[in-house]
Protein backbone atom coordinates (compact mmCIF):
# COMPACT_ATOMS: atom_id res chain seq x y z
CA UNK A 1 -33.33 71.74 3.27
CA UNK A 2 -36.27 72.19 4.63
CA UNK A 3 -36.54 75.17 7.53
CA UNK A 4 -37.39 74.20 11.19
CA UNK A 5 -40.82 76.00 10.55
CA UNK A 6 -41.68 73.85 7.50
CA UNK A 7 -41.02 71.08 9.27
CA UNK A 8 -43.37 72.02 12.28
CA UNK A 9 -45.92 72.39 9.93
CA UNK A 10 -48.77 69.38 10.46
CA UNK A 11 -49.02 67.43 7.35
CA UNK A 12 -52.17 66.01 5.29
CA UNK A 13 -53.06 63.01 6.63
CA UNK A 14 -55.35 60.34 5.21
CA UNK A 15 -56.33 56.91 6.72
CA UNK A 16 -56.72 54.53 4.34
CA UNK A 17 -59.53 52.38 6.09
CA UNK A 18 -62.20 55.67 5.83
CA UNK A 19 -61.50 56.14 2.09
CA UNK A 20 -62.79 53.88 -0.74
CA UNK A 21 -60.50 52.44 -3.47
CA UNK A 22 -60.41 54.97 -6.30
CA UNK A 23 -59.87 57.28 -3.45
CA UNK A 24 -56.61 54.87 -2.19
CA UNK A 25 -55.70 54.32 -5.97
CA UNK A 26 -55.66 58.52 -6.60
CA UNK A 27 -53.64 58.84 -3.42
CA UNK A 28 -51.28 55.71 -4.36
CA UNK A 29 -50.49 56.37 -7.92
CA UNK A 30 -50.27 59.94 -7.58
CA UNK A 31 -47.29 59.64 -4.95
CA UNK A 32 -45.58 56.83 -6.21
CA UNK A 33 -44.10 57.99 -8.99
CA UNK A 34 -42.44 57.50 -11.77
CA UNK A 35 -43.46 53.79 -12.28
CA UNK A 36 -42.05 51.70 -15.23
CA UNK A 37 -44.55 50.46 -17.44
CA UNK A 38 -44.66 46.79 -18.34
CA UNK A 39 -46.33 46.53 -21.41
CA UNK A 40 -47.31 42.85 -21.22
CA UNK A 41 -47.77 40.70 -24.57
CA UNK A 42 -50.16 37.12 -23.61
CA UNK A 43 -51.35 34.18 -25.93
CA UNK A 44 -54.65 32.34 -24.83
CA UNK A 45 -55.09 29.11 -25.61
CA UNK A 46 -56.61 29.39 -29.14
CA UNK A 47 -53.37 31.41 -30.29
CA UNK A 48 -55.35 35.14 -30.11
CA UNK A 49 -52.99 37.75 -28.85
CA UNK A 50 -53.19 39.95 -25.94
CA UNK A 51 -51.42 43.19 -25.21
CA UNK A 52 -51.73 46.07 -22.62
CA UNK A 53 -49.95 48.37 -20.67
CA UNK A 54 -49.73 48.19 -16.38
CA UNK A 55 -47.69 50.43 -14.18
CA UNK A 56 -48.44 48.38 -11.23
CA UNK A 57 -44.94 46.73 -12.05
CA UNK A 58 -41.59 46.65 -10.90
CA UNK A 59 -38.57 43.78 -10.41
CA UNK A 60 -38.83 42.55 -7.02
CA UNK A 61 -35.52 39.67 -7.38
CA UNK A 62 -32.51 39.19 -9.75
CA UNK A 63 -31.72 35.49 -8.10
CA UNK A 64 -34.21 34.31 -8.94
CA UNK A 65 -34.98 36.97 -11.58
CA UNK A 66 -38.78 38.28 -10.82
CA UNK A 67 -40.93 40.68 -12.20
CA UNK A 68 -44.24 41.38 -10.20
CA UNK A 69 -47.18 42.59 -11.85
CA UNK A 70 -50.74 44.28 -10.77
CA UNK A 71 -53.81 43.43 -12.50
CA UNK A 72 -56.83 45.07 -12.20
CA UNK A 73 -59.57 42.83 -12.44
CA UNK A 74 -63.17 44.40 -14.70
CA UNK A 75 -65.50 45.53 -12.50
CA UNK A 76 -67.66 42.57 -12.33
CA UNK A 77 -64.63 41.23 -10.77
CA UNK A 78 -63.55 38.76 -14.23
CA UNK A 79 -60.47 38.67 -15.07
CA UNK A 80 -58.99 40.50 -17.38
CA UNK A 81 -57.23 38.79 -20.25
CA UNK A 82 -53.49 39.56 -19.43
CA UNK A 83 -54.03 37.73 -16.04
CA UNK A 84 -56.56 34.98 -17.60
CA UNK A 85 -54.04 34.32 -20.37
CA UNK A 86 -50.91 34.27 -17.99
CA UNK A 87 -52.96 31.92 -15.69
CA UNK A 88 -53.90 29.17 -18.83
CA UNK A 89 -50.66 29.14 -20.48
CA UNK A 90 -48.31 30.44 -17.64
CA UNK A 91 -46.06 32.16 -19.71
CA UNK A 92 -46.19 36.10 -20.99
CA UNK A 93 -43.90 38.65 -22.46
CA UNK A 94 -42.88 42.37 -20.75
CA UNK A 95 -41.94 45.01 -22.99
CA UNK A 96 -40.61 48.08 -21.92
CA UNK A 97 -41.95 51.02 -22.99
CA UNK A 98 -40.01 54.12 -24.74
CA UNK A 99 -40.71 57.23 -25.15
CA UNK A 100 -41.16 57.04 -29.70
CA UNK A 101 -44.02 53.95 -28.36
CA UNK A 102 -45.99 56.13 -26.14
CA UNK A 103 -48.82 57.01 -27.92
CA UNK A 104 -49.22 52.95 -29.05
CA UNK A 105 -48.67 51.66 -25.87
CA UNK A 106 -51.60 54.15 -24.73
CA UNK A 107 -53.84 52.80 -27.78
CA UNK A 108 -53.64 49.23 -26.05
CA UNK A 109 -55.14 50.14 -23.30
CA UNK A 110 -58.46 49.86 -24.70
CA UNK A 111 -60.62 47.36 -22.88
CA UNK A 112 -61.19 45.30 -26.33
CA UNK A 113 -62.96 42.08 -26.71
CA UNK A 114 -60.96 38.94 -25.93
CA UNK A 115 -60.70 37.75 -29.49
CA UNK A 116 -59.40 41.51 -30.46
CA UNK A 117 -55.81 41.90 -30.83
CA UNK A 118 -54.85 45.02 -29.49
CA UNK A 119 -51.61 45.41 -31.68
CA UNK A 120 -53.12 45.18 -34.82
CA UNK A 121 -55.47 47.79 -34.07
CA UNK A 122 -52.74 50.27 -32.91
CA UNK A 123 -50.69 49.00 -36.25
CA UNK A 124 -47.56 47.88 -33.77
CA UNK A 125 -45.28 45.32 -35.01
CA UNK A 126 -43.99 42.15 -33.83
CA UNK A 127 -41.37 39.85 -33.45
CA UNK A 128 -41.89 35.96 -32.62
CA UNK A 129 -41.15 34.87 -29.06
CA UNK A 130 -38.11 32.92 -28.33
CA UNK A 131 -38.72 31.03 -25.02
CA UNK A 132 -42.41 31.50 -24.99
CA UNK A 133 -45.59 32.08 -27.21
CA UNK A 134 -46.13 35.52 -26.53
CA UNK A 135 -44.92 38.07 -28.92
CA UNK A 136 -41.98 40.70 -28.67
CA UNK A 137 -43.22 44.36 -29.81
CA UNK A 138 -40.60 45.26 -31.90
CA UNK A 139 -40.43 49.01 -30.70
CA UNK A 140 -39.91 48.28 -27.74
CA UNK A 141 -36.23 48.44 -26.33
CA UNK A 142 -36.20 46.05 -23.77
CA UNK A 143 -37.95 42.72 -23.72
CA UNK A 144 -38.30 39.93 -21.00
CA UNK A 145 -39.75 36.43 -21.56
CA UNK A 146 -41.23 35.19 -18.99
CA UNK A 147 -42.36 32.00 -16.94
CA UNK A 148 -45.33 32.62 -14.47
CA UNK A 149 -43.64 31.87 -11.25
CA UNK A 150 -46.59 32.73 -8.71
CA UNK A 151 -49.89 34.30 -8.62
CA UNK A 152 -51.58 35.44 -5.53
CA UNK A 153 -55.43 36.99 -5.25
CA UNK A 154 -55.23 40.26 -3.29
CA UNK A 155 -58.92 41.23 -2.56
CA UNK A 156 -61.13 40.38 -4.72
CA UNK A 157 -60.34 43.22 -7.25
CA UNK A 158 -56.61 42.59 -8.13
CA UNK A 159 -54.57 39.79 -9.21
CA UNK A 160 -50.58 40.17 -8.70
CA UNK A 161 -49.07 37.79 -10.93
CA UNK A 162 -45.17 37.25 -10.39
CA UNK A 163 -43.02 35.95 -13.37
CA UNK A 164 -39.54 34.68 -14.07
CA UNK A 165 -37.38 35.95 -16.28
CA UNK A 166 -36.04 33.22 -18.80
CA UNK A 167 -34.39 35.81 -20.98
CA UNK A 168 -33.49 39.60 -22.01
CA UNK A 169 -33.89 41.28 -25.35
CA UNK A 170 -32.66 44.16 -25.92
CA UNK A 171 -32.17 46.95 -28.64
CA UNK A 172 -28.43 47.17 -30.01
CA UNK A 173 -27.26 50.61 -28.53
CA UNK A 174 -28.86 49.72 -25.03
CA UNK A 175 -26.40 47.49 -23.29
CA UNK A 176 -23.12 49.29 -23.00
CA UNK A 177 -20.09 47.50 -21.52
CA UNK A 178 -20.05 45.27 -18.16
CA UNK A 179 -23.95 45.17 -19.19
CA UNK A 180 -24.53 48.85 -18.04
CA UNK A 181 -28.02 49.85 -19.35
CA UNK A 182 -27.67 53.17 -21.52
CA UNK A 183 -30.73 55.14 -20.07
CA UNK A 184 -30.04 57.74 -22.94
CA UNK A 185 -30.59 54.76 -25.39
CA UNK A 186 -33.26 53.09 -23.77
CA UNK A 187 -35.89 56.49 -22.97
CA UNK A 188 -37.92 54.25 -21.09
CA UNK A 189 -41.11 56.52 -19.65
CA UNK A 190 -42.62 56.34 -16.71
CA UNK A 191 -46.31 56.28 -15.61
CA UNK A 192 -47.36 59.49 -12.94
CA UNK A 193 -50.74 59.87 -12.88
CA UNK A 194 -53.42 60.32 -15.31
CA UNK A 195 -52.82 61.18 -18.57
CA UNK A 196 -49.53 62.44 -17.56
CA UNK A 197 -45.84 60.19 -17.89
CA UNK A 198 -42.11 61.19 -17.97
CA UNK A 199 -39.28 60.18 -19.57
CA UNK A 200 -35.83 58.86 -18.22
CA UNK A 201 -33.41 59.76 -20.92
CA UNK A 202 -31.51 62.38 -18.45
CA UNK A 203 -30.78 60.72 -15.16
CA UNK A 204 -29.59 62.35 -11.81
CA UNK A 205 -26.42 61.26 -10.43
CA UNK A 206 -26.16 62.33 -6.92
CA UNK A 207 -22.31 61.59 -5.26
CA UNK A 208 -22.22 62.05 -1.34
CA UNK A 209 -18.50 61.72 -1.25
């Protein structure tokens, strides 16, 4: 625990409305940390396949099931093709990303050319959707399909796009009994900031009793 003198200490303070945003992101996604990574398969409307990686993402409801994600629009404000897919077909695929995909998933994040697909340039496999168009990577341990359920325009530099979860693939191993997640199986990483992620193979249990 902290001493009475540490806590008298004054702390670094920053107020947001005198800082611009890479300044707010830096401070944001520096702190917040770890954050899963949804690494988000699309379809446009010609078929061509979209993939990339966002760790502006988290599940926000489990009646009804929700995943929320944060999409950075290009900097002449377009949108990028995760959220212009999502918004033209309305349905997308989140695959979770382990620790074996890391370098791949990184590979996506190349701002390619619409009609690029992103997976075949990183060499990653896929599996066909089941409840939607959008492919399943087939590294990946985790998989939801989903539904887009609501998007909202925050700014003019970020779309948050929030999607229903119509079903859960996962890995054989993963899902133990009374559907406890295995996070030794799964070694899902998380996003910090940067270059720099962790892993979550070796959780903390901490028992107040």
């Amino acid at each position: 625990m902290p001493s009475p003198e540490q806590n008298a200490q004054p702390y670094d303070s920053f107020d947001f409305a005198g800082l611009g945003a890479q300044q707010a992101y830096k401070l944001l996604s520096g702190a917040i940390v770890p954050r899963p990574i949804a690494w988000v398969t699309t379809v446009d409307l010609d078929g061509a396949t979209n993939a990339a990686p966002y760790s502006f993402f988290n599940c926000l409801s489990a009646d009804p099931p929700i995943l929320a994600l944060g999409v950075e629009n290009h900097d002449d404000m377009r949108l990028k093709d995760t959220a212009a897919n999502i918004r033209m077909t309305e349905e997308f695929t989140v695959n979770i990303v382990d620790f074996g995909a890391a370098l791949p998933m990184t590979k996506t994040a190349t701002d390619y050319p619409p009609e690029v697909c992103e997976l075949k340039m990183a060499g990653i496999e896929t599996l066909p959707g089941v409840h939607n168009k959008a492919p399943q990577i087939a590294a990946s341990p985790v998989r939801f399909e989903c539904r887009r359920y609501i998007g909202l325009n925050i700014g003019k530099s970020r779309e948050i796009i929030l999607g229903e979860v119509l079903a859960m693939h996962a890995r054989p191993g993963v899902i133990g009994e009374n559907l406890r997640v295995d996070h030794g199986q799964l070694d899902a990483i998380g996003r910090l900031a940067g270059t720099f992620y962790c892993r979550t193979n070796e959780p903390l249990s901490i028992d107040d009793a």
